[in-house]
C-alpha atoms as a PDB file:
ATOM      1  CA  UNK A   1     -43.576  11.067  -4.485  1.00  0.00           C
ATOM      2  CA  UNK A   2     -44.064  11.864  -8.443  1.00  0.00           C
ATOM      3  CA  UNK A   3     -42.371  15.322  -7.747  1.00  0.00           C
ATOM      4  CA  UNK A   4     -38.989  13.863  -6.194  1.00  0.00           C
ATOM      5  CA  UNK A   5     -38.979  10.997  -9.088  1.00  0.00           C
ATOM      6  CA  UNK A   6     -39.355  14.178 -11.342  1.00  0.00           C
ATOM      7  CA  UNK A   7     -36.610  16.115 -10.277  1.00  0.00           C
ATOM      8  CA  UNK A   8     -34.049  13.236  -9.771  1.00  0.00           C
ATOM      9  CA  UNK A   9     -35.014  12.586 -13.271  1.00  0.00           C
ATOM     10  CA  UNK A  10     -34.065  16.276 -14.295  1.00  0.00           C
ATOM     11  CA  UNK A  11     -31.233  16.612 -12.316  1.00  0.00           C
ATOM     12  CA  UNK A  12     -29.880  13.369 -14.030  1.00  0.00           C
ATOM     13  CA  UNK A  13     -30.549  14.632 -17.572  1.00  0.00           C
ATOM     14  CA  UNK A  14     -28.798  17.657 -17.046  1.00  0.00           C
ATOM     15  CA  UNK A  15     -25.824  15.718 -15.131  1.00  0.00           C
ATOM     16  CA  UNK A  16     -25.793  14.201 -17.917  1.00  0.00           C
ATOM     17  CA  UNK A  17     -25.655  17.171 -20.703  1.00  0.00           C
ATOM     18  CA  UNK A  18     -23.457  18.865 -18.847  1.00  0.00           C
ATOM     19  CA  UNK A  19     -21.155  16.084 -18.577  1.00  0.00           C
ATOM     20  CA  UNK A  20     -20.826  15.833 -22.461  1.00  0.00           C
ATOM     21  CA  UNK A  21     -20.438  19.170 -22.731  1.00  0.00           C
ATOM     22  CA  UNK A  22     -17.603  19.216 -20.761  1.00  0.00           C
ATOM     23  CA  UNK A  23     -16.699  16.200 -22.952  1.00  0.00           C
ATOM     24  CA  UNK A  24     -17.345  17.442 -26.336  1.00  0.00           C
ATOM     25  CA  UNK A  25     -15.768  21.117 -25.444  1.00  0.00           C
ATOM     26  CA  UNK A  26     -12.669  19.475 -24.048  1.00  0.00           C
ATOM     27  CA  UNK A  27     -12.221  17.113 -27.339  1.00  0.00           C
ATOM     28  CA  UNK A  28     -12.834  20.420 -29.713  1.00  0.00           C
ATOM     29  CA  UNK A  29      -9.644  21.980 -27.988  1.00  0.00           C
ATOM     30  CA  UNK A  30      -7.641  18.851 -28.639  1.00  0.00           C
ATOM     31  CA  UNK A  31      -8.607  18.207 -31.972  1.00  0.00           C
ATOM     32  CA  UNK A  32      -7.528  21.993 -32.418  1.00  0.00           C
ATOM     33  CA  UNK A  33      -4.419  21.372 -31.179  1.00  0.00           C
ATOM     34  CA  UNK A  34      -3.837  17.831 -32.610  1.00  0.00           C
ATOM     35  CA  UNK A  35      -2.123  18.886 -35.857  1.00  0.00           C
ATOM     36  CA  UNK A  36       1.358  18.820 -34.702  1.00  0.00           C
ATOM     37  CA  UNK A  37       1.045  16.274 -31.910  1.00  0.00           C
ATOM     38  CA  UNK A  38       0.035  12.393 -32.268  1.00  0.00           C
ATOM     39  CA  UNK A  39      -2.806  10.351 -30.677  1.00  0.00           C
ATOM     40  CA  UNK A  40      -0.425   9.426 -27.951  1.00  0.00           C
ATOM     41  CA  UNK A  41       0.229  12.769 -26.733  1.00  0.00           C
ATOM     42  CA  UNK A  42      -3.252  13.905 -26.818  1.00  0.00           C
ATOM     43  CA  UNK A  43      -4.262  10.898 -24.408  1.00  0.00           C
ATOM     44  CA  UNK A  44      -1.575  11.631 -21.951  1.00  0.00           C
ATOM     45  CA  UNK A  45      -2.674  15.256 -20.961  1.00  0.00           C
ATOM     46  CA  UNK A  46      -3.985  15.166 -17.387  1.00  0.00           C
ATOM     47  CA  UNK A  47      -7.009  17.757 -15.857  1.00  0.00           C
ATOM     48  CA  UNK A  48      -7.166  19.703 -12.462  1.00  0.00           C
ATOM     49  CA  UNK A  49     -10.003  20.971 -10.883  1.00  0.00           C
ATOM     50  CA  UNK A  50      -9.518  23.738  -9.053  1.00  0.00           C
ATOM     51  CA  UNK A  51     -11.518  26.641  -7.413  1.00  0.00           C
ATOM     52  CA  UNK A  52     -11.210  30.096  -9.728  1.00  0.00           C
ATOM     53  CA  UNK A  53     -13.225  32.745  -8.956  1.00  0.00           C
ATOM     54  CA  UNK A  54     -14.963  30.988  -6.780  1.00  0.00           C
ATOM     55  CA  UNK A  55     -16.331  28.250  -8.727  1.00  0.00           C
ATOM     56  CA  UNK A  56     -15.423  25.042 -10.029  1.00  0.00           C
ATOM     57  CA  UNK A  57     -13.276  24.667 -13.198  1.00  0.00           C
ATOM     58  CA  UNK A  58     -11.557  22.305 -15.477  1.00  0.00           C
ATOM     59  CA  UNK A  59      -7.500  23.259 -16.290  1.00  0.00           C
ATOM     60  CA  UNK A  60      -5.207  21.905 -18.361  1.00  0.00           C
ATOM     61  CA  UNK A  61      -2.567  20.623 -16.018  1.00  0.00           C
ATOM     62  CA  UNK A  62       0.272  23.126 -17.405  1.00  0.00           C
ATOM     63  CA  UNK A  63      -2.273  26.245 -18.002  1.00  0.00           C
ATOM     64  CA  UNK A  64      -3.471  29.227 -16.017  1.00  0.00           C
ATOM     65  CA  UNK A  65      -6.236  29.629 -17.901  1.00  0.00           C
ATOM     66  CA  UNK A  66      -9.336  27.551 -17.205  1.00  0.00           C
ATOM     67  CA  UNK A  67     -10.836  25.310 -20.197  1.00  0.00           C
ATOM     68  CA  UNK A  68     -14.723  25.458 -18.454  1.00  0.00           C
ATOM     69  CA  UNK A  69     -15.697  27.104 -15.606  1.00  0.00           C
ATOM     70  CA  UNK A  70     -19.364  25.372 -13.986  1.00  0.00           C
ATOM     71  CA  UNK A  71     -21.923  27.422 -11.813  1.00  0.00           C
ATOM     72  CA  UNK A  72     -20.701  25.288  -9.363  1.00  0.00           C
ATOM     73  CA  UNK A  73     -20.094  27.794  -6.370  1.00  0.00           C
ATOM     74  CA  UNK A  74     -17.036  25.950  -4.205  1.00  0.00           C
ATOM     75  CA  UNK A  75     -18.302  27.983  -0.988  1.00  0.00           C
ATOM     76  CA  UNK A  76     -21.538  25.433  -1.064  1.00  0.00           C
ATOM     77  CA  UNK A  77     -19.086  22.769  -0.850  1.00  0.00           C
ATOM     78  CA  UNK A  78     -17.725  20.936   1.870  1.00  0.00           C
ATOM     79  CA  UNK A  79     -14.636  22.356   3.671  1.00  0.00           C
ATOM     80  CA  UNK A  80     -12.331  19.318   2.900  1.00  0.00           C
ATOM     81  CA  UNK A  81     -13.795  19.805  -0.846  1.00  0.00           C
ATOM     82  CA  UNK A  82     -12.888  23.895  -0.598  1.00  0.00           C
ATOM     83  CA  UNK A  83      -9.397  23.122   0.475  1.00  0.00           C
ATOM     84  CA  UNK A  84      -8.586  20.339  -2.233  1.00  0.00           C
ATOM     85  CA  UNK A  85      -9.957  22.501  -4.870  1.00  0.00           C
ATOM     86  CA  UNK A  86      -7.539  25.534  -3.725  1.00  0.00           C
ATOM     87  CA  UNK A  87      -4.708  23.025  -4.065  1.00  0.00           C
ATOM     88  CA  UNK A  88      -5.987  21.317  -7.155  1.00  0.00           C
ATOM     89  CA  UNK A  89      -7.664  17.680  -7.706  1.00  0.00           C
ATOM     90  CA  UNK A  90      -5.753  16.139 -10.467  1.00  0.00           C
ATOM     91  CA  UNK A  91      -7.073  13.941 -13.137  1.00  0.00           C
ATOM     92  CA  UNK A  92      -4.981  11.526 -15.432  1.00  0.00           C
ATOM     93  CA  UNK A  93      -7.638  11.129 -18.269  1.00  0.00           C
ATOM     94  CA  UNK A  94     -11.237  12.127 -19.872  1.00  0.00           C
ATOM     95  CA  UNK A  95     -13.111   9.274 -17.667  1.00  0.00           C
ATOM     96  CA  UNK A  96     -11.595  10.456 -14.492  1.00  0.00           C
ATOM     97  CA  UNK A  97     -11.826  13.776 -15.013  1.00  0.00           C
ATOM     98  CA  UNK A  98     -15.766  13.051 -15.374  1.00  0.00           C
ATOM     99  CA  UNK A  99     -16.468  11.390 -12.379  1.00  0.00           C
ATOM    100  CA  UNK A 100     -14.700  14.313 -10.485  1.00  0.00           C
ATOM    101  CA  UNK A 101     -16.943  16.458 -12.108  1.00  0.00           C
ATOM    102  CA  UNK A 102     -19.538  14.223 -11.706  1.00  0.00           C
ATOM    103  CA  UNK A 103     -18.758  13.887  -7.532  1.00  0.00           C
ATOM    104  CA  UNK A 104     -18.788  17.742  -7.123  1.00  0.00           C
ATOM    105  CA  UNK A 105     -21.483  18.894  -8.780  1.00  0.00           C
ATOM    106  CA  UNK A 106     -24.272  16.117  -7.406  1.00  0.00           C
END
């Protein structure tokens, strides 16, 4: 019983990390970008997650590019989860965009 307590407790703490990685990478790019733009802008950009290369990664909504890819292999997914990811599973904001992230990779 210890054991299982253990490794939810790991598997939290490194939700967690990764999570504000994700977090803290994404606000580096904006504040690279924020010179020309104002707060307002910034806050409007929306997220997809979508499947590239087979795993799970964060876009900007108008890029090709990824901004983070996870280890998160979309084949150990769910099939409805494989086909929204090839389509794209849009997020309006930071907080949103988390609990995706959150959902897929727990």
């Amino acid at each position: 019983m210890r054991s299982n307590t253990m490794k939810f407790t790991i598997c939290g703490v490194l939700l967690a990390v990764m999570l504000l990685s994700v977090t803290f990478i994404i606000g580096l790019n904006f504040a690279n970008h924020a010179d020309s733009q104002n707060i307002n802008e910034i806050s409007g950009v929306e997220y997809v997650l979508k499947d590239y290369d087979g795993r799970l990664a964060v876009f900007k909504s108008n890029q090709q590019k990824p901004e983070i890819v996870f280890n998160v292999y979309t084949s150990n997914l769910p099939q409805y989860d494989q086909d929204s990811l090839q389509k794209g599973v849009a997020a309006k904001d930071i907080q949103e965009l988390n609990r995706l992230i959150e959902d897929y990779i727990s």
